[in-house]
Protein backbone atom coordinates (compact mmCIF):
# COMPACT_ATOMS: atom_id res chain seq x y z
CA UNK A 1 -119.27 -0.14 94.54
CA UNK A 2 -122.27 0.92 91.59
CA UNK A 3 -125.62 -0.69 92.46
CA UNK A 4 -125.23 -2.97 89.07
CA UNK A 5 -121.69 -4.52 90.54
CA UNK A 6 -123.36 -5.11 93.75
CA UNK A 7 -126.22 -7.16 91.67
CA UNK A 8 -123.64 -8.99 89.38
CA UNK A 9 -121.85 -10.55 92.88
CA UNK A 10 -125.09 -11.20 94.19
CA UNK A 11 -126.06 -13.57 91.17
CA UNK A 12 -122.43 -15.32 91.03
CA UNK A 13 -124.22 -16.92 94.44
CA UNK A 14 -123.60 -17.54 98.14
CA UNK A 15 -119.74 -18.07 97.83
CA UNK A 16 -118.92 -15.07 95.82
CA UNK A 17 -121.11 -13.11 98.34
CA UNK A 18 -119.04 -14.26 101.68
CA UNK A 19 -115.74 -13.41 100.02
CA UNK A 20 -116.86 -9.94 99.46
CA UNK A 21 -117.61 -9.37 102.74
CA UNK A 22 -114.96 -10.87 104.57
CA UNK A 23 -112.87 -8.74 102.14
CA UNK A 24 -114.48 -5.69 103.18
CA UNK A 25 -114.57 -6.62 106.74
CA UNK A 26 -110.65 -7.41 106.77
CA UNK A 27 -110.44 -3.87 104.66
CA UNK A 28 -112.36 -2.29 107.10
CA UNK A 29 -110.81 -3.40 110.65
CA UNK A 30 -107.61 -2.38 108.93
CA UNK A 31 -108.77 1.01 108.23
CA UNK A 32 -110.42 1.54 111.60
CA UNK A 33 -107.00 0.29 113.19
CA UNK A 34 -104.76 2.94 110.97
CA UNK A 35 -107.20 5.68 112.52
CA UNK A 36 -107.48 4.53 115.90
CA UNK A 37 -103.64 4.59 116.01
CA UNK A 38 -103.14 8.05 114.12
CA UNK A 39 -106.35 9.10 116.49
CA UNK A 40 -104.20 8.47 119.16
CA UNK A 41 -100.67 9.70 118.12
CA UNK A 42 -102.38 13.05 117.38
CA UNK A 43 -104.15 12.76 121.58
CA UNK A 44 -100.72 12.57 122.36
CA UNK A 45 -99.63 14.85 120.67
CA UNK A 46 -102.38 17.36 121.83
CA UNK A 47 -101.07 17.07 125.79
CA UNK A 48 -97.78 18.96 124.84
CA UNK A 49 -97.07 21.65 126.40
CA UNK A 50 -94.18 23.92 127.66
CA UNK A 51 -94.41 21.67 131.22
CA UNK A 52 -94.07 18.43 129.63
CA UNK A 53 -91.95 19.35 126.40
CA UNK A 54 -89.48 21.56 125.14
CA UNK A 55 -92.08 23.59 123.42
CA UNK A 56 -91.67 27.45 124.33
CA UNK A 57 -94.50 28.74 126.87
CA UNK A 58 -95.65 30.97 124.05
CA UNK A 59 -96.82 27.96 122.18
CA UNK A 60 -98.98 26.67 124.95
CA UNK A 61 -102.95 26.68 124.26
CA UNK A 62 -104.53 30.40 125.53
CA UNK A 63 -106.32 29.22 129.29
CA UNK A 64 -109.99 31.08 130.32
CA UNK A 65 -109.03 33.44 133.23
CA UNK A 66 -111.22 30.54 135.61
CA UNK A 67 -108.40 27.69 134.45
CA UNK A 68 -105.90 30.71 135.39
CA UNK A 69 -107.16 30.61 138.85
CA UNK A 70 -107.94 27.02 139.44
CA UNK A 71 -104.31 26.38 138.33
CA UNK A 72 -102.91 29.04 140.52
CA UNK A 73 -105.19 27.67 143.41
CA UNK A 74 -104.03 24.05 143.11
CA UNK A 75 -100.68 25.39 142.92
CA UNK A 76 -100.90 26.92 146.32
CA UNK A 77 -102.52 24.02 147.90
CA UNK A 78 -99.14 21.89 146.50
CA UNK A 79 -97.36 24.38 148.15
CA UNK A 80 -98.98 24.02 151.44
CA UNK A 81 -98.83 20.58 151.43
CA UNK A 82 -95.37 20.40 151.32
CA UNK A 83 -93.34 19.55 154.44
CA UNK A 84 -89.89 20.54 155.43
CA UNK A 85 -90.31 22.83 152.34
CA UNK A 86 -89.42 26.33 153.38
CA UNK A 87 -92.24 28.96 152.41
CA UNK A 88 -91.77 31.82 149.62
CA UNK A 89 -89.84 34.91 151.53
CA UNK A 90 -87.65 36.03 153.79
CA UNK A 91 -87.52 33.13 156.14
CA UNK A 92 -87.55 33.84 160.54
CA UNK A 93 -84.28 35.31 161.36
CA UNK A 94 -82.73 36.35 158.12
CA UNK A 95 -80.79 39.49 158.48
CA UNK A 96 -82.59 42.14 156.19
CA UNK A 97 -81.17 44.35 153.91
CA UNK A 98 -81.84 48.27 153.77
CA UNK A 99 -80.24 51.03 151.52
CA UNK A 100 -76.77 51.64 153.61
CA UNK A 101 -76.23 55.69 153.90
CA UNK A 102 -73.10 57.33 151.66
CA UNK A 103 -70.75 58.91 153.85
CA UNK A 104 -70.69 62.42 154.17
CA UNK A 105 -67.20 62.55 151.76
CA UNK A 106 -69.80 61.33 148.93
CA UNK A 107 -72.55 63.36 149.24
CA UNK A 108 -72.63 66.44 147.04
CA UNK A 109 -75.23 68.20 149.12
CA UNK A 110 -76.11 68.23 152.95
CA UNK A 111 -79.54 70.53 153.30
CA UNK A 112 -80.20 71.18 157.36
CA UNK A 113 -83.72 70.86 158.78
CA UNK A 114 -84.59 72.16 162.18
CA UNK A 115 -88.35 72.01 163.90
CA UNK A 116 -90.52 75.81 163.34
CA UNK A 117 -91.80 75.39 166.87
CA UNK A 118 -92.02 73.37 170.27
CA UNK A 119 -94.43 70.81 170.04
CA UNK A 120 -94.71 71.11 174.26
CA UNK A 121 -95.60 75.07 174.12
CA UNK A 122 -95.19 76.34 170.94
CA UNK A 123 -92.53 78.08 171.39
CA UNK A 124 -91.51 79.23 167.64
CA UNK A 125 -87.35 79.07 167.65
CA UNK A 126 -85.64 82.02 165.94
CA UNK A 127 -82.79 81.85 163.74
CA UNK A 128 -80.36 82.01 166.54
CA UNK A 129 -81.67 79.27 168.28
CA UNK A 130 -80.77 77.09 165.68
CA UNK A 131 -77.87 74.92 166.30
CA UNK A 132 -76.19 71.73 164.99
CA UNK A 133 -77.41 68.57 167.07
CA UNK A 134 -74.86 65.66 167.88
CA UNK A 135 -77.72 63.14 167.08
CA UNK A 136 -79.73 63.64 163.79
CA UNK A 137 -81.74 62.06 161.71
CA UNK A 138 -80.77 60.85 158.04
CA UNK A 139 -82.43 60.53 154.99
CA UNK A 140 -80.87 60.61 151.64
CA UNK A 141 -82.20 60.98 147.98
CA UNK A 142 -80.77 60.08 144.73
CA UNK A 143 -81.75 62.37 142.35
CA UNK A 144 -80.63 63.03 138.55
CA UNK A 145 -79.65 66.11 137.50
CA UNK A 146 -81.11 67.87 134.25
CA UNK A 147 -79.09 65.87 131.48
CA UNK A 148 -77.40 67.59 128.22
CA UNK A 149 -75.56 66.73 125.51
CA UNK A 150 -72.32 68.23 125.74
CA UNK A 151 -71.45 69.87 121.86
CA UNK A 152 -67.37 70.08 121.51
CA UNK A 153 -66.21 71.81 117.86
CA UNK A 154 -62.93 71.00 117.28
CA UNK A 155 -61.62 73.45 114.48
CA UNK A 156 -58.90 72.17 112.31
CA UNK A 157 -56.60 75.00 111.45
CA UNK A 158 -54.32 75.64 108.67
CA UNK A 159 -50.74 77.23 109.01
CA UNK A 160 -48.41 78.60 105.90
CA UNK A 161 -44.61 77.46 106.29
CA UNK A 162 -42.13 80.28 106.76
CA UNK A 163 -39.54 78.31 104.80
CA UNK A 164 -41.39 76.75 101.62
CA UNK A 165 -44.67 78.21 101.82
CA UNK A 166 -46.47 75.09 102.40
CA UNK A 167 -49.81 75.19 103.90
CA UNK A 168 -50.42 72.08 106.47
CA UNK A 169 -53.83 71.52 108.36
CA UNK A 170 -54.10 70.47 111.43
CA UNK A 171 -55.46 66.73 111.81
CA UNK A 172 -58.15 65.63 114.27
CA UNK A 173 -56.42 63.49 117.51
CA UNK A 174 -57.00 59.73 117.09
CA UNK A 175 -59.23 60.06 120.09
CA UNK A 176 -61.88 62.78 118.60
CA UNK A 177 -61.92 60.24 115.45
CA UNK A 178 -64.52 61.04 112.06
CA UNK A 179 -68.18 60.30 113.89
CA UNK A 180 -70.12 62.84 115.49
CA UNK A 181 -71.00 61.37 118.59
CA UNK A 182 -68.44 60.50 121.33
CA UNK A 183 -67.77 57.87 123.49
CA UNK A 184 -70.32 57.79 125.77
CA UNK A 185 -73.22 59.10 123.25
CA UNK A 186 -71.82 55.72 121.22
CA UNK A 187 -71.83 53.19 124.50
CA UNK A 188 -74.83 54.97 125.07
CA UNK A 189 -77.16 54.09 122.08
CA UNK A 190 -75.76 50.57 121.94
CA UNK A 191 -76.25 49.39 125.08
CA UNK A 192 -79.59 50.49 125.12
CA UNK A 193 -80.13 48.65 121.61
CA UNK A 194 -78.36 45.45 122.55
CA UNK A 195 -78.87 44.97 126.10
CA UNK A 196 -82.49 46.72 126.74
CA UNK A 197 -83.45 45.70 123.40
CA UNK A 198 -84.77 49.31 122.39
CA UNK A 199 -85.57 49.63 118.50
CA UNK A 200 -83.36 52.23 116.61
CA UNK A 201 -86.56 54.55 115.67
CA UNK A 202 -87.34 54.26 119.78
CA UNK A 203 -83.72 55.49 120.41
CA UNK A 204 -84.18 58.37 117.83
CA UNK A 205 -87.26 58.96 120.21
CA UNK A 206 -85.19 58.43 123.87
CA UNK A 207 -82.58 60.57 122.61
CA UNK A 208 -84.78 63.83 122.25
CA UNK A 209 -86.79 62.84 125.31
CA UNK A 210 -83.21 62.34 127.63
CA UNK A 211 -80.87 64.37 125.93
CA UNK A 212 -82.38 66.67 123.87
CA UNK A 213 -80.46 65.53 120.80
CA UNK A 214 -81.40 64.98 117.45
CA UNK A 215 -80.86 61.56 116.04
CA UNK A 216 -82.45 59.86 113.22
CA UNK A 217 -83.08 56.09 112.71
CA UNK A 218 -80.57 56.17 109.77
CA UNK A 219 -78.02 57.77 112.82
CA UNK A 220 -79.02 55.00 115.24
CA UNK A 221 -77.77 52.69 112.88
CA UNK A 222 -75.01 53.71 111.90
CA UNK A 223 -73.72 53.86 115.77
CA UNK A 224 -74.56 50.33 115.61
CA UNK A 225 -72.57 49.82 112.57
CA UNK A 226 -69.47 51.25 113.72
CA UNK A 227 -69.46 49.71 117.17
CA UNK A 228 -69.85 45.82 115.22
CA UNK A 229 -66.61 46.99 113.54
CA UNK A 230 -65.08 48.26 116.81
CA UNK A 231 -66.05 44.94 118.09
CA UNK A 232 -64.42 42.49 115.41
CA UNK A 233 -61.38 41.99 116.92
CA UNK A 234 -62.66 41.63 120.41
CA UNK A 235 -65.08 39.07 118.99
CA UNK A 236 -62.54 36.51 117.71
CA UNK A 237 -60.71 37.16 120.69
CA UNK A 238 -63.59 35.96 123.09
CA UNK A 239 -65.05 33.44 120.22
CA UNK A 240 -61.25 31.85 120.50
CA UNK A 241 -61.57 32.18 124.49
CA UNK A 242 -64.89 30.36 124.36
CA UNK A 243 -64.08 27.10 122.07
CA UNK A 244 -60.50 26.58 124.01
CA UNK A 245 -62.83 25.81 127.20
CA UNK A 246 -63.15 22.53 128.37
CA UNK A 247 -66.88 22.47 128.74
CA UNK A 248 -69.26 24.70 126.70
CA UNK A 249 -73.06 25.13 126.53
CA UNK A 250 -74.78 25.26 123.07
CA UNK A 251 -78.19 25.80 122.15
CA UNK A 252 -80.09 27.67 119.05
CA UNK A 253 -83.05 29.39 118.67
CA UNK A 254 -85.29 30.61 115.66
CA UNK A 255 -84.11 34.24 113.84
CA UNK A 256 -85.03 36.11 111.10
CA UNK A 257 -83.33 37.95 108.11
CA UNK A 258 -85.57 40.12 105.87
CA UNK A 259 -87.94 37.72 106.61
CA UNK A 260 -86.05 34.78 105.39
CA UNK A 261 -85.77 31.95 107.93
CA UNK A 262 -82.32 31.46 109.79
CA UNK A 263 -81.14 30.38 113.29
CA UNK A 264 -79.10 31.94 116.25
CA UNK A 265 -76.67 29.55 117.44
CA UNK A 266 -74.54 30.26 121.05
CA UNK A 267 -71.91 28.76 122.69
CA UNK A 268 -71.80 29.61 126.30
CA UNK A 269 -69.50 28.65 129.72
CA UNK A 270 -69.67 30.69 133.07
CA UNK A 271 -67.64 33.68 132.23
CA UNK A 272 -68.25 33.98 128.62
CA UNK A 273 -71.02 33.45 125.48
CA UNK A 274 -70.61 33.93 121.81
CA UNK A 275 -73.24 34.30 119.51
CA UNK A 276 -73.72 33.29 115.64
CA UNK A 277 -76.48 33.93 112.99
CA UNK A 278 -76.57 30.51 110.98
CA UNK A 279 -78.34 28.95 107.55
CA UNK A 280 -80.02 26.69 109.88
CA UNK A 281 -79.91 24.49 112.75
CA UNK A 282 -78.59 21.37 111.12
CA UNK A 283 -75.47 19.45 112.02
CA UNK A 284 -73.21 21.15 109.44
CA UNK A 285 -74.01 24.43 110.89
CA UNK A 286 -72.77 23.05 114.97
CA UNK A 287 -69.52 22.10 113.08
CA UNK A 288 -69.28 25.73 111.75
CA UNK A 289 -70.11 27.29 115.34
CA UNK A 290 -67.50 25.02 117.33
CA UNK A 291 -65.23 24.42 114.66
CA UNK A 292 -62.50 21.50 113.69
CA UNK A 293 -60.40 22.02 116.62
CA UNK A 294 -62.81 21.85 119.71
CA UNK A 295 -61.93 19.26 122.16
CA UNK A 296 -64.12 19.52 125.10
CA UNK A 297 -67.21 18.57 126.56
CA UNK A 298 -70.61 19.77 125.01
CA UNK A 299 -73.99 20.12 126.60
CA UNK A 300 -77.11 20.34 124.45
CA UNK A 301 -80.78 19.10 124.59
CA UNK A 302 -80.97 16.07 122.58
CA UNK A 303 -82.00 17.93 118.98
CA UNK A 304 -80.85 15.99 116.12
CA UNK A 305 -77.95 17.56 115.20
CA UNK A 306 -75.96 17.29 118.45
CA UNK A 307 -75.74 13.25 117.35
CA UNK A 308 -72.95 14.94 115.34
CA UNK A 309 -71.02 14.57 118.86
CA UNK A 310 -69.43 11.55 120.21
CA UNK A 311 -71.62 10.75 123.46
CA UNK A 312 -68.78 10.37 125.78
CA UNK A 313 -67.87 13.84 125.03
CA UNK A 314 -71.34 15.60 125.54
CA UNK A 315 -73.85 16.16 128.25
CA UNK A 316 -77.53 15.83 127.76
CA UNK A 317 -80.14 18.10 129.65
CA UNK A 318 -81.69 16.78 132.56
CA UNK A 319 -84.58 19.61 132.81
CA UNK A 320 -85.47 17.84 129.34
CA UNK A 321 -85.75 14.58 130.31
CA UNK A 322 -87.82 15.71 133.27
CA UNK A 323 -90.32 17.55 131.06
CA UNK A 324 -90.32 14.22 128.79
CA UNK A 325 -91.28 11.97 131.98
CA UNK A 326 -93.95 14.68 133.22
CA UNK A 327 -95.51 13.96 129.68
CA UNK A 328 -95.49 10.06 130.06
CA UNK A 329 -96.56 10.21 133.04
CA UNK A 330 -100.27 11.38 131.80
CA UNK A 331 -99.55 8.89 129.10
CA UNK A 332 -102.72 6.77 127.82
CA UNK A 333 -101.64 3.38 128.51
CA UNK A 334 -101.10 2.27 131.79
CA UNK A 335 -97.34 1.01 131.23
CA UNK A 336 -95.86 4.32 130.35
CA UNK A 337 -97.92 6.14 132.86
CA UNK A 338 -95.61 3.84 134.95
CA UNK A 339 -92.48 4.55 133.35
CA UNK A 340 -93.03 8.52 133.42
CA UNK A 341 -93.83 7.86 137.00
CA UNK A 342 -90.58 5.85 137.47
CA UNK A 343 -88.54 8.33 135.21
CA UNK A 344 -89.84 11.29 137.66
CA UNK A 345 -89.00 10.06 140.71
CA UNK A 346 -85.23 9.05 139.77
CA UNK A 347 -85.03 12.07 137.97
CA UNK A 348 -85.64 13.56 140.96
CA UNK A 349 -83.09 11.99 143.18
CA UNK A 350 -80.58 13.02 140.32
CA UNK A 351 -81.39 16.20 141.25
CA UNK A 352 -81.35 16.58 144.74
CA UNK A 353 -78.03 14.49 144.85
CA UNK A 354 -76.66 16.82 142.47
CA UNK A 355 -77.77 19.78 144.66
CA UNK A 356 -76.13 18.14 147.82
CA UNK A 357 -72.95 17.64 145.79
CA UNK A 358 -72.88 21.32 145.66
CA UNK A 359 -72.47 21.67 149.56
CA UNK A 360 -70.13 19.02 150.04
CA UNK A 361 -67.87 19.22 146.63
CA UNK A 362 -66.84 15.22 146.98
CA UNK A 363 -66.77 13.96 143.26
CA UNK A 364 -66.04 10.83 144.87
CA UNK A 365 -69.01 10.70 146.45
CA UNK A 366 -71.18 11.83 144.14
CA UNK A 367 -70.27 8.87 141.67
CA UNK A 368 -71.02 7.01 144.58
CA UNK A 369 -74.44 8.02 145.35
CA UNK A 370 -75.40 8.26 141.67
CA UNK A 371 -74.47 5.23 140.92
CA UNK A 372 -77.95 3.51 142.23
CA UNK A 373 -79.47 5.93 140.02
CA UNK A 374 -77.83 4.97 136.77
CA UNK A 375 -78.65 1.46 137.37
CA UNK A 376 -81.94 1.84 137.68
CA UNK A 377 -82.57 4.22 134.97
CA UNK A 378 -80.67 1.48 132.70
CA UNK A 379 -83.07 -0.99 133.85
CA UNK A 380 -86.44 1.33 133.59
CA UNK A 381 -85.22 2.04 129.62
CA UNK A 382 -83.75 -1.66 128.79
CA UNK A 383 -87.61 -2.66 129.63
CA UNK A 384 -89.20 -0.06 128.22
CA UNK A 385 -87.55 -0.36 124.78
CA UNK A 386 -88.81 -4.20 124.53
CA UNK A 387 -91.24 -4.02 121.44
CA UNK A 388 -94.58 -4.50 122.28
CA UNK A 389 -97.94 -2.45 122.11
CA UNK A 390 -97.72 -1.71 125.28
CA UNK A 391 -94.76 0.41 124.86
CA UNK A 392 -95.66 1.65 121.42
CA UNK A 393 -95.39 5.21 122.80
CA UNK A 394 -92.35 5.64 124.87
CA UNK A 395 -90.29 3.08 123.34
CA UNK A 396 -88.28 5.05 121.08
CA UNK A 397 -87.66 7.76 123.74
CA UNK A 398 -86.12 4.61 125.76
CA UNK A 399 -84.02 3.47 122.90
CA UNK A 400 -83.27 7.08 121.95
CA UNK A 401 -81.77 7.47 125.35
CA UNK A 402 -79.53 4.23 125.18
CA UNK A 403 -78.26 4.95 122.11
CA UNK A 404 -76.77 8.14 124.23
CA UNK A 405 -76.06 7.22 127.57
CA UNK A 406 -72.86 8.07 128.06
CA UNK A 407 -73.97 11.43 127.77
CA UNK A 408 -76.61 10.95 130.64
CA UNK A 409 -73.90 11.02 132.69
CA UNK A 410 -70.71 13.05 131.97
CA UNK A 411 -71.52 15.79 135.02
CA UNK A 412 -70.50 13.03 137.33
CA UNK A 413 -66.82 12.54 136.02
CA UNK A 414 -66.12 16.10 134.61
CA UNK A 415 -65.26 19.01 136.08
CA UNK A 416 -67.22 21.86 135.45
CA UNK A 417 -70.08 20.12 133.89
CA UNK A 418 -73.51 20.51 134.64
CA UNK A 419 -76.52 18.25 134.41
CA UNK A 420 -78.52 20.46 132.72
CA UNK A 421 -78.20 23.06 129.83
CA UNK A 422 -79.70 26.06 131.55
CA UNK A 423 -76.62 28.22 131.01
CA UNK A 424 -77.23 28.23 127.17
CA UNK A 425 -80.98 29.24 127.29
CA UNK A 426 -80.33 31.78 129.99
CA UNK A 427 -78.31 33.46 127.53
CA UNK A 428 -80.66 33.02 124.69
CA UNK A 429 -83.44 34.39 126.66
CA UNK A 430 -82.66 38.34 125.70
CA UNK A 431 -81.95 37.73 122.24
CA UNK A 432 -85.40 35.92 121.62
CA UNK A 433 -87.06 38.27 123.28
CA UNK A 434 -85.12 40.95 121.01
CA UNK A 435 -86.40 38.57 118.14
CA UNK A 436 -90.01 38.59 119.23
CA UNK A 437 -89.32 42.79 119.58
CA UNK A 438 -87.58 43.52 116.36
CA UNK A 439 -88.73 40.46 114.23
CA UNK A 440 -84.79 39.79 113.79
CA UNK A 441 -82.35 41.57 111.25
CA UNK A 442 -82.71 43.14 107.84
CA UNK A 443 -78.69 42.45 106.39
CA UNK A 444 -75.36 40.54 107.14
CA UNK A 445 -74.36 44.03 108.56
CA UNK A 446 -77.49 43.76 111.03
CA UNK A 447 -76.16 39.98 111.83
CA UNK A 448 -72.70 40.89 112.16
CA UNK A 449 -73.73 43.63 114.57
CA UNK A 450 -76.25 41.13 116.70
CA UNK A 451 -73.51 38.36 117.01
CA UNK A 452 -70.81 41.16 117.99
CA UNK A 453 -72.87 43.09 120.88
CA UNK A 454 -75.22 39.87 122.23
CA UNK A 455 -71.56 38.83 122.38
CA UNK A 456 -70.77 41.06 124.26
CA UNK A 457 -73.37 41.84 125.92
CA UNK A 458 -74.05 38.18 127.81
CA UNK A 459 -70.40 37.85 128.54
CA UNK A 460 -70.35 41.30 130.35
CA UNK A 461 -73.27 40.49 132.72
CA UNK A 462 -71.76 36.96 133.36
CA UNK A 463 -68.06 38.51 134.40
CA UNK A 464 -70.56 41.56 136.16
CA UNK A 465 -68.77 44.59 133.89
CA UNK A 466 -70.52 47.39 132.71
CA UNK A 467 -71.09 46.99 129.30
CA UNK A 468 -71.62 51.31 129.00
CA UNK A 469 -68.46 50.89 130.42
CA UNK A 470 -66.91 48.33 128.25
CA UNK A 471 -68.27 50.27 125.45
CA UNK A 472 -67.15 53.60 126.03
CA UNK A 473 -63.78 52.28 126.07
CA UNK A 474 -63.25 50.42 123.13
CA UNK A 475 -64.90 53.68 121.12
CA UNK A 476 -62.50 55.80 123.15
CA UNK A 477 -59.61 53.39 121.76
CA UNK A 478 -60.93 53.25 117.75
C-alpha cells in the first residue's frame, strides 16, 4: 500500500480504518497458517531417510565422522542391552569349519619334507636316513598355474574333383563357428562383464594382464553382442518359466540409455529372475513386463503403479511399512508418534510370528496367530484415518493402507508367498550397482544384452550353477 492510499483511508475515518485492519489481520493469520503448515510438511519431510523410508542409503544426508561414532556407539549399547538376544559370532559349542584336505587321488603334486638335523643332538640325517613316516603332517596349497591363451588355426583346405574338376573347400565344424575367441575366452569376458560388473575397456585391460591377449574395447563388445543373441532363445524360455509361476516378485529401479532416462524392471521367484529395460516405471509398462496372461500372486512395495493389480492378488512389503512406522514414530504431533509406536510393535509381532511359522510349517496356525494382529492393525488405521488435525500427517498413509488390505495379508493364505519383497531388490542390487559403475547402456543392443545376461546371471546364482559354466555351453552349442 503507497503512503498517499494509506492517507486517503485514514481521512474516510474510524470505520474505514478498522476494516482495513481486520482485513489485513484475517489476510495475515491466513498467510502465517499456509507457512506454518508448508513449514512443517517440508520438517517432515527433512527426517527421511533410508531407515525410515524407501529412499536408497545413498540419498541419506553425509554424517561428520563424530555422528559416525556416536551412532555406532549407541548401536552397541542396543546391542548389549538386549536379552535372550544371541551375540554377533560363532556362538559356545558350534562345530567350526576348517578347509577339509583333498585326497591324495586329487592332488597333482605331493613334495616330501624331512627335518636337516636332531633337535636333541644335532645329529644332521643323511640322505639314507630318510624314510617315509606312518604319521605326517599335512598342509596343502592352492596355487594357479601361469595362464595362456591357447591359439588353434584351423586351415580350411581346398580339394579338385577327380571326376568333374570341381574344386570344394573345406567348411569350418559348427563347433569352431566364425568368432575368434572360443568358448571359454567368450563365457569368460561375459561373466566377468555381467556378473563382476567389469567395464569392457577394464576387460581389454584384464585380458593382457591374465592372459596375455590382445583385446580391444570394440572386441569386448562384440563378445557381449554375440552372447545376447546366443541368449534370445534361452531368455523367452526362462521369461515364459517366470510369468507361469504362481507367485512372483517385481520391483524397478532407475537406468540409463545414452543418457536418456529409463527404468529396469524384474520379475523374480526363488529359482529364477528376468530382467527388462522399460520407457518408465508407470503402470502401462508392469502390464508390458508381466503381460495379459499372468495369473498369480504379485509382491511389490506400494509404488503407484502396482494399484494396476487387484489387491487380493498381490502382496505388499512389510520391511516398507516398518520403515514408514519408524518415521511416524519421530512424528511431530503426539498422536502419530503414537500410531508409529503402535504400527512398530505389531509390525513386529508380524514378524516374529512369521519367523516361527518357518520352524513349525502349520498354515493353520499361522492364520491363527495372525489373526490378533490383523485386527488390531484394522483398528490402529480405521482411527487414524478419522479427519482431524491431529492426524493431518499419517492419515492418508492409514487410508492408503485400507484401500489395500487385502494385500497386507496374502502370505498368510498362499503358498509360497512372502511378507516382504526382499527377493526382488536382492536381485536388483548388482544391476544398480552396475548402473552406478557404467552409468547404464549406450543402445537397444546394450539393453538387449543387460536384460539377457542379468537374466541370466541372477537366475544362475539362485539355482547355484556356474554361470562360466552355463556360458561356455551355450557358445559351445551356437
Amino acid at each position: 500500500m503507497e503512503r498517499s492510499e494509506a492517507e486517503a483511508v485514514y481521512d474516510a475515518g474510524r470505520e474505514a480504518c478498522v476494516e482495513l485492519l481486520l482485513e489485513l489481520t484475517t489476510r495475515y493469520e491466513r498467510e502465517v497458517a499456509r507457512l506454518e503448515e508448508r513449514v512443517a510438511r517440508l520438517e517432515e519431510e527433512s527426517r527421511k531417510d533410508s531407515s525410515n523410508s524407501s529412499s536408497p542409503p545413498s540419498q541419506d544426508p553425509p554424517a561428520s565422522r563424530a555422528e559416525r561414532r556416536a551412532a555406532a556407539r549407541e548401536k552397541a549399547k542396543q546391542w548389549a542391552r538386549r536379552e535372550g538376544e544371541r551375540k554377533p559370532g560363532a556362538q559356545p559349542g558350534h562345530e567350526g569349519f576348517a578347509r577339509k584336505l583333498l585326497p591324495e587321488d586329487q592332488l597333482d603334486e605331493i613334495v616330501e619334507h624331512y627335518p636337516a638335523a636332531c633337535e636333541g643332538c644335532g645329529h644332521e640325517f643323511s640322505e639314507e636316513e630318510r624314510e617315509l613316516s606312518e604319521r605326517f603332517g599335512r598342509h596343502q596349497v592352492a596355487e594357479l598355474p601361469p595362464i595362456a591363451v591357447i591359439w588353434c588355426e584351423h586351415r580350411t583346405h581346398r580339394l579338385r574333383c577327380a571326376c568333374c574338376g570341381e574344386r570344394t573347400t573345406a567348411k569350418l565344424p559348427a563347433g569352431v563357428g566364425d568368432s575368434p575367441f572360443g568358448p571359454g575366452l567368450q563365457a569368460t569376458v561375459v561373466s566377468l562383464t555381467a556378473r563382476n560388473r567389469v567395464s569392457r575397456r577394464d576387460m581389454s585391460e584384464l585380458a593382457r594382464d591374465l592372459f596375455g591377449l590382445p583385446l580391444s574395447v570394440g572386441a569386448v563388445d562384440k563378445v557381449c553382442q554375440r552372447a545376447a543373441l546366443a541368449l534370445s532363445g534361452p531368455h523367452e524360455l526362462l521369461v515364459g518359466q517366470v510369468l507361469a509361476s504362481p507367485a512372483v516378485n517385481v520391483d524397478e529401479t532407475g537406468w540409463f540409455t545414452a543418457h536418456d532416462q529409463r527404468t529396469l524392471w524384474t520379475a523374480t521367484t526363488p529359482e529364477a529372475a528376468i530382467f527388462r529395460i522399460a520407457e518408465d516405471r508407470h503402470r502401462d509398462r508392469l502390464k508390458e513386463l508381466l503381460g495379459a496372461g499372468f495369473k498369480g500372486i504379485v509382491g511389490s512395495d506400494r509404488w503407484w503403479a502396482y494399484e494396476l493389480i487387484d489387491p487380493a492378488c498381490r502382496q505388499a512389503c512389510w520391511e516398507h511399512l516398518k520403515r514408514d512406522f519408524a518415521f511416524h514414530t519421530a512424528g511431530a504431533l503426539a498422536e502419530q508418534k503414537q500410531f508409529g509406536e503402535a504400527g512398530s510393535e505389531l509390525t513386529k509381532r508380524l514378524f516374529q510370528t512369521w519367523h516361527a511359522f518357518g520352524e513349525h510349517s502349520d498354515r493353520e496356525r499361522l492364520a491363527r496367530e495372525m489373526a490378533p494382529v490383523q485386527a488390531e492393525l484394522h483398528e490402529l488405521l480405521e482411527h487414524a484415518a478419522r479427519k482431524s488435525t491431529y492426524t493431518r500427517f499419517h492419515r492418508r498413509f492409514a487410508k492408503n493402507l485400507i484401500k489395500i488390505s487385502p494385500a497386507l495379508w496374502t502370505f498368510v493364505t498362499v503358498e509360497g508367498v512372502a511378507p516382504t519383497n526382499n527377493a526382488a531388490e536382492r536381485a536388483l542390487r548388482g544391476p544398480v550397482i552396475h548402473r552406478k559403475l557404467s552409468h547404464g547402456t549406450q543402445s537397444e543392443d546394450g539393453e538387449r544384452f543387460i536384460e539377457r545376461a542379468l537374466s541370466a546371471s541372477v537366475t544362475c546364482r539362485l539355482q547355484h550353477r556356474s554361470l562360466f559354466a552355463y556360458l561356455r555351453e551355450l557358445s559351445r552349442v551356437k
